[in-house]
Protein backbone atom coordinates (compact mmCIF):
# COMPACT_ATOMS: atom_id res chain seq x y z
CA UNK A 1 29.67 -40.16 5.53
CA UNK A 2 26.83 -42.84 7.06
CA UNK A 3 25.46 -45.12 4.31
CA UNK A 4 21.96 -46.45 5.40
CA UNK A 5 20.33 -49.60 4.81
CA UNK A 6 16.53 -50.64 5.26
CA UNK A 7 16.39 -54.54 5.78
CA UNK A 8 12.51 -55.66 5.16
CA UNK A 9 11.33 -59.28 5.68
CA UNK A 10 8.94 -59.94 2.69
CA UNK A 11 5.08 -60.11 3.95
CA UNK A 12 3.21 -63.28 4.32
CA UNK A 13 2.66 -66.07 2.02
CA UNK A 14 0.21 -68.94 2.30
CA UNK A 15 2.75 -70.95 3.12
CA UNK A 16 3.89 -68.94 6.26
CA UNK A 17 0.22 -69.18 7.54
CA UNK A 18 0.40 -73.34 7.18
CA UNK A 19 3.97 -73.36 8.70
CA UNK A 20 5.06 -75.31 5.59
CA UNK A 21 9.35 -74.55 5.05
CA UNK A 22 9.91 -72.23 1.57
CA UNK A 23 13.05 -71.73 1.35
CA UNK A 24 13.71 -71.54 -2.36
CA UNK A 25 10.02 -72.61 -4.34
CA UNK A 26 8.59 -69.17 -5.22
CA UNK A 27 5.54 -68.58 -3.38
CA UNK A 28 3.95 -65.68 -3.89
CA UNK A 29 2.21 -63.25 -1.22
CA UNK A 30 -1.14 -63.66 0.26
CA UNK A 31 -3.69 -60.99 1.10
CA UNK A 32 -2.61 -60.68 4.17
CA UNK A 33 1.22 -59.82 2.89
CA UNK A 34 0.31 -57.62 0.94
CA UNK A 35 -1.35 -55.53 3.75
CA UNK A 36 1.66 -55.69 5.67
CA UNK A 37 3.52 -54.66 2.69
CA UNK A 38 1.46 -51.47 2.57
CA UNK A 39 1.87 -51.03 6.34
CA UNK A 40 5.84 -50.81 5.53
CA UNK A 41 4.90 -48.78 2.71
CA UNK A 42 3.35 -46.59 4.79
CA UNK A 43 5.78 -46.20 7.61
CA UNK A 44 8.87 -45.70 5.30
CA UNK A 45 7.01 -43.02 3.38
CA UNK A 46 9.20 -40.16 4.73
CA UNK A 47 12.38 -41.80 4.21
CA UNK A 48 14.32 -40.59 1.12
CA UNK A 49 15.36 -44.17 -0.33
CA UNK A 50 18.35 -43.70 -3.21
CA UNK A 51 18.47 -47.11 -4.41
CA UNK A 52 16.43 -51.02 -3.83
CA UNK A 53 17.54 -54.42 -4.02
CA UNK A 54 15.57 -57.91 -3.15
CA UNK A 55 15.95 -61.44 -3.44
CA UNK A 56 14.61 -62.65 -6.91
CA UNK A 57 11.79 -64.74 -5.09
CA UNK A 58 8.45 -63.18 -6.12
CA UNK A 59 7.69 -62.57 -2.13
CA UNK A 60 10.54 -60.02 -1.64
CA UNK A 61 10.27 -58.33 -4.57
CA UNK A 62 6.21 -57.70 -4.63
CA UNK A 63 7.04 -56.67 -1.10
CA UNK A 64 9.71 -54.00 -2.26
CA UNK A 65 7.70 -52.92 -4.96
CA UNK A 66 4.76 -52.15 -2.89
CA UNK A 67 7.03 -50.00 -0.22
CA UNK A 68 8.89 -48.22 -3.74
CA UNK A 69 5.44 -46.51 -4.97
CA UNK A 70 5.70 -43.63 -3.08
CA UNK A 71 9.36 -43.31 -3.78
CA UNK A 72 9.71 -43.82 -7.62
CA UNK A 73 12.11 -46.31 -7.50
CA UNK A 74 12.60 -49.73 -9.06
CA UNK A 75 14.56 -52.64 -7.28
CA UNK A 76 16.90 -54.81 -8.58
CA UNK A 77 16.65 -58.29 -8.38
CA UNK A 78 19.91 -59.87 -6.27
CA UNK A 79 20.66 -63.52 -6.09
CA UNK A 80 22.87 -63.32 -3.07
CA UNK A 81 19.69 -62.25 -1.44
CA UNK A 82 17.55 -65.45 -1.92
CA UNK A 83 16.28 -67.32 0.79
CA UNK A 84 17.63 -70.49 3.02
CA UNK A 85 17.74 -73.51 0.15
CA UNK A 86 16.32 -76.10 2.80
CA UNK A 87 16.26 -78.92 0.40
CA UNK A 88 14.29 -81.88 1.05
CA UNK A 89 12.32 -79.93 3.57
CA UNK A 90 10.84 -77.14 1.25
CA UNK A 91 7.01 -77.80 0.75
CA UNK A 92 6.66 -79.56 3.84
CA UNK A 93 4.84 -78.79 7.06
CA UNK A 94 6.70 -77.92 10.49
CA UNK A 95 4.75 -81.06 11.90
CA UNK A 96 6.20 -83.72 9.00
CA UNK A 97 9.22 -82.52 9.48
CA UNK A 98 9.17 -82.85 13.29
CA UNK A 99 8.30 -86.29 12.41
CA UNK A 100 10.26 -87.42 9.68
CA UNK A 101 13.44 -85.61 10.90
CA UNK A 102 13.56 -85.72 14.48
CA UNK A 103 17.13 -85.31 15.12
CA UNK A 104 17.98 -83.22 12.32
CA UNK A 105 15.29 -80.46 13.69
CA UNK A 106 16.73 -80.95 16.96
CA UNK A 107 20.11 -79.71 15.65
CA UNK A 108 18.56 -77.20 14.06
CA UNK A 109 16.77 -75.62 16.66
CA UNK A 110 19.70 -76.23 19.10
CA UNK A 111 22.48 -75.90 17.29
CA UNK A 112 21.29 -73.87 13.89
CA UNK A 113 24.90 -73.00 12.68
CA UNK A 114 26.08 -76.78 12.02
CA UNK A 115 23.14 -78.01 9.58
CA UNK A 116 23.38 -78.10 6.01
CA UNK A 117 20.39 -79.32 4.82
CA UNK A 118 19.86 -82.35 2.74
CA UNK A 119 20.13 -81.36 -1.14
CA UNK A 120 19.93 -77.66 0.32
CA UNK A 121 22.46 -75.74 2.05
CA UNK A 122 23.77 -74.07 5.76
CA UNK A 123 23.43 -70.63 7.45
CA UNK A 124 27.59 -70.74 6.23
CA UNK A 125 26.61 -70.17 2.72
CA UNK A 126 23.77 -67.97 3.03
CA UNK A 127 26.03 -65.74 4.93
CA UNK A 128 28.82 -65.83 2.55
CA UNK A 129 26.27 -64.61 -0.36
CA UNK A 130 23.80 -62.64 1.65
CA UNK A 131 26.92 -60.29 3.28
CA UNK A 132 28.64 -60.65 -0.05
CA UNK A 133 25.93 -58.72 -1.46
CA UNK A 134 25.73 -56.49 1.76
CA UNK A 135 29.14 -55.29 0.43
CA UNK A 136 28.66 -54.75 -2.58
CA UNK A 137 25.29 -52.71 -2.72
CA UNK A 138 26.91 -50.21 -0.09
CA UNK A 139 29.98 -50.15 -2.50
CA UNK A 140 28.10 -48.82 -4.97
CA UNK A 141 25.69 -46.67 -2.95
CA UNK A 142 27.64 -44.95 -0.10
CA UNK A 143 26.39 -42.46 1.38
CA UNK A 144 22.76 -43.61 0.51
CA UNK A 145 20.06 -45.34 1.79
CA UNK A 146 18.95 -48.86 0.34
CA UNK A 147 16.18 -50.72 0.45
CA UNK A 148 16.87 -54.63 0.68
CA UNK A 149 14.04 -56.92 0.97
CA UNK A 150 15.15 -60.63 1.57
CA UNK A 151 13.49 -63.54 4.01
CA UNK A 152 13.86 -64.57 7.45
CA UNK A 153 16.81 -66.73 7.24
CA UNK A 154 18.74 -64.54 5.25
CA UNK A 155 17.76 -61.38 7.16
CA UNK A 156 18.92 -63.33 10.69
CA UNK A 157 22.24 -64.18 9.39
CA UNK A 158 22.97 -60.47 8.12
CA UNK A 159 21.65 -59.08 11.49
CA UNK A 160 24.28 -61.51 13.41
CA UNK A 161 26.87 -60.43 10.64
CA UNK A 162 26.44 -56.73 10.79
CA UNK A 163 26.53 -57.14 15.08
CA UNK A 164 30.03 -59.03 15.10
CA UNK A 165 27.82 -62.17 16.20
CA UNK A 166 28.04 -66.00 14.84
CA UNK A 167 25.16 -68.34 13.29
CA UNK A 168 24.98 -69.98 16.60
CA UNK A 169 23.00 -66.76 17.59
CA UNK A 170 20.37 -67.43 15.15
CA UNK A 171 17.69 -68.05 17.23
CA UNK A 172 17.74 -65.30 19.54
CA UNK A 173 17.17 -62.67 16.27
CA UNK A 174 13.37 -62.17 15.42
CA UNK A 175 12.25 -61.75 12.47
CA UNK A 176 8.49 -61.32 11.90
CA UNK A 177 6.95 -60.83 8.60
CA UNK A 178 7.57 -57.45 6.49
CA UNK A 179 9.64 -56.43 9.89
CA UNK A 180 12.01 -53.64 9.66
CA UNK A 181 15.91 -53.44 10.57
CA UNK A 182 17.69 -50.88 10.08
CA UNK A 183 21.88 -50.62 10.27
CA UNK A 184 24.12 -47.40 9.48
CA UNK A 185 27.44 -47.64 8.42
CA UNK A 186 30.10 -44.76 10.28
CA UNK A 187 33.65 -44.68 10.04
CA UNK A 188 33.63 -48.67 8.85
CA UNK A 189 31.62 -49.59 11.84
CA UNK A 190 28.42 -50.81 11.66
CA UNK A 191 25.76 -49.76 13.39
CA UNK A 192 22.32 -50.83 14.61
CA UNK A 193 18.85 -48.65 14.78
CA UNK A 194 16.26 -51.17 15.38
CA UNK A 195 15.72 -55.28 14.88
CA UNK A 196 12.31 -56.36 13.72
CA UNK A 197 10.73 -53.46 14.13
CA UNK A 198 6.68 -54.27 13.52
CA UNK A 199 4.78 -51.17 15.43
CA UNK A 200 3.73 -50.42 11.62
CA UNK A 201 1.69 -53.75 11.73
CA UNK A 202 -0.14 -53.51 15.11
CA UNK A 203 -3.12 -52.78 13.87
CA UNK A 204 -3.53 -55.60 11.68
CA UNK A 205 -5.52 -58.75 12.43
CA UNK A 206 -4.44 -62.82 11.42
CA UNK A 207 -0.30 -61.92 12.07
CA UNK A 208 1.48 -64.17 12.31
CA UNK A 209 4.00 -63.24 14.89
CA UNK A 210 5.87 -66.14 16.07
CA UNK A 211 9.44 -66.97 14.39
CA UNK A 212 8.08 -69.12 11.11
């Protein structure tokens, strides 16, 4: 019995486009996400989802609810899906906080796995809840294939879960806006079809496609 599960990054937001940190402040989709949310839409047509989840951050679920028309399928808000709390650097720009927090972005972009945020959090605890709630969706669904439509950050850390790897690996995992990943579960093993996969988007002009 293989139990699938679709892994979506939500589609872009204004704040993506100005490189400003979300983490947990609700910002919706722009235009442009919601194209690439059709795109996915469009390229997981054919697949016969059973079930969808998403963080409860307006970005991932307008991005699962877009891909669900075809399929006739609400999703299900889960907490344990919600992004990277990044504390006092939510609502600012890459560039301030390059400035204002020069060593802590250093550790962050060279060693990701030992920051905790200040008043936000670490890639420990998004793991904890993000895989928690892995575990718990295919619990209840096995044998199915689910939907789950979450952010970067969280999306990273289940990738490195899901392939036996640590948070250290963070930065060598893309994850482009409304990218696709896609695991399988055999025998209590998991499995791995494809990692940001974004062919669906080629066509489509103003991506942003570096790691923001």
């Amino acid at each position: 019995m293989t139990t699938r599960i679709l892994l979506v990054r939500h589609g872009r937001t204004e704040w993506n486009k100005g490189e400003i940190f979300r983490g947990t402040v609700d910002i919706p989709l722009d235009d442009q996400g919601r194209r690439e949310a059709a795109c996915a839409r469009e390229w997981l047509r054919s697949e016969k989802l059973d079930a969808a989840y998403a963080s409860p951050l307006s970005r991932a679920m307008e991005t699962a609810r877009i891909i669900l028309e075809p399929h006739g399928l609400s999703v299900t808000p889960h907490p344990g899906l919600t992004d990277l709390n990044y504390g006092d650097w939510q609502g600012v720009s890459l560039g301030e906080v390059r400035q204002k927090y020069p060593e802590l972005y250093r550790m962050w972009k060279q060693t990701p796995h030992t920051v905790v945020f200040p008043n936000g959090e670490g890639l420990a605890s998004v793991r904890d809840r993000a895989l928690g709630a892995v575990q718990e969706i295919v619990t209840r669904h096995l044998g199915k294939t689910v939907l789950l439509a979450a952010h970067r950050v969280v999306n990273k850390v289940l990738v490195m879960a899901l392939l036996g790897l640590d948070n250290s690996h963070f930065w060598r995992i893309g994850q482009d806006t409304a990218a696709v990943n896609e695991f399988a579960l055999e025998d209590g093993v998991w499995i791995c079809r494809r990692v940001n996969d974004t062919c669906h988007l080629r066509e489509l002009e103003g991506r942003v496609t570096h790691d923001f």
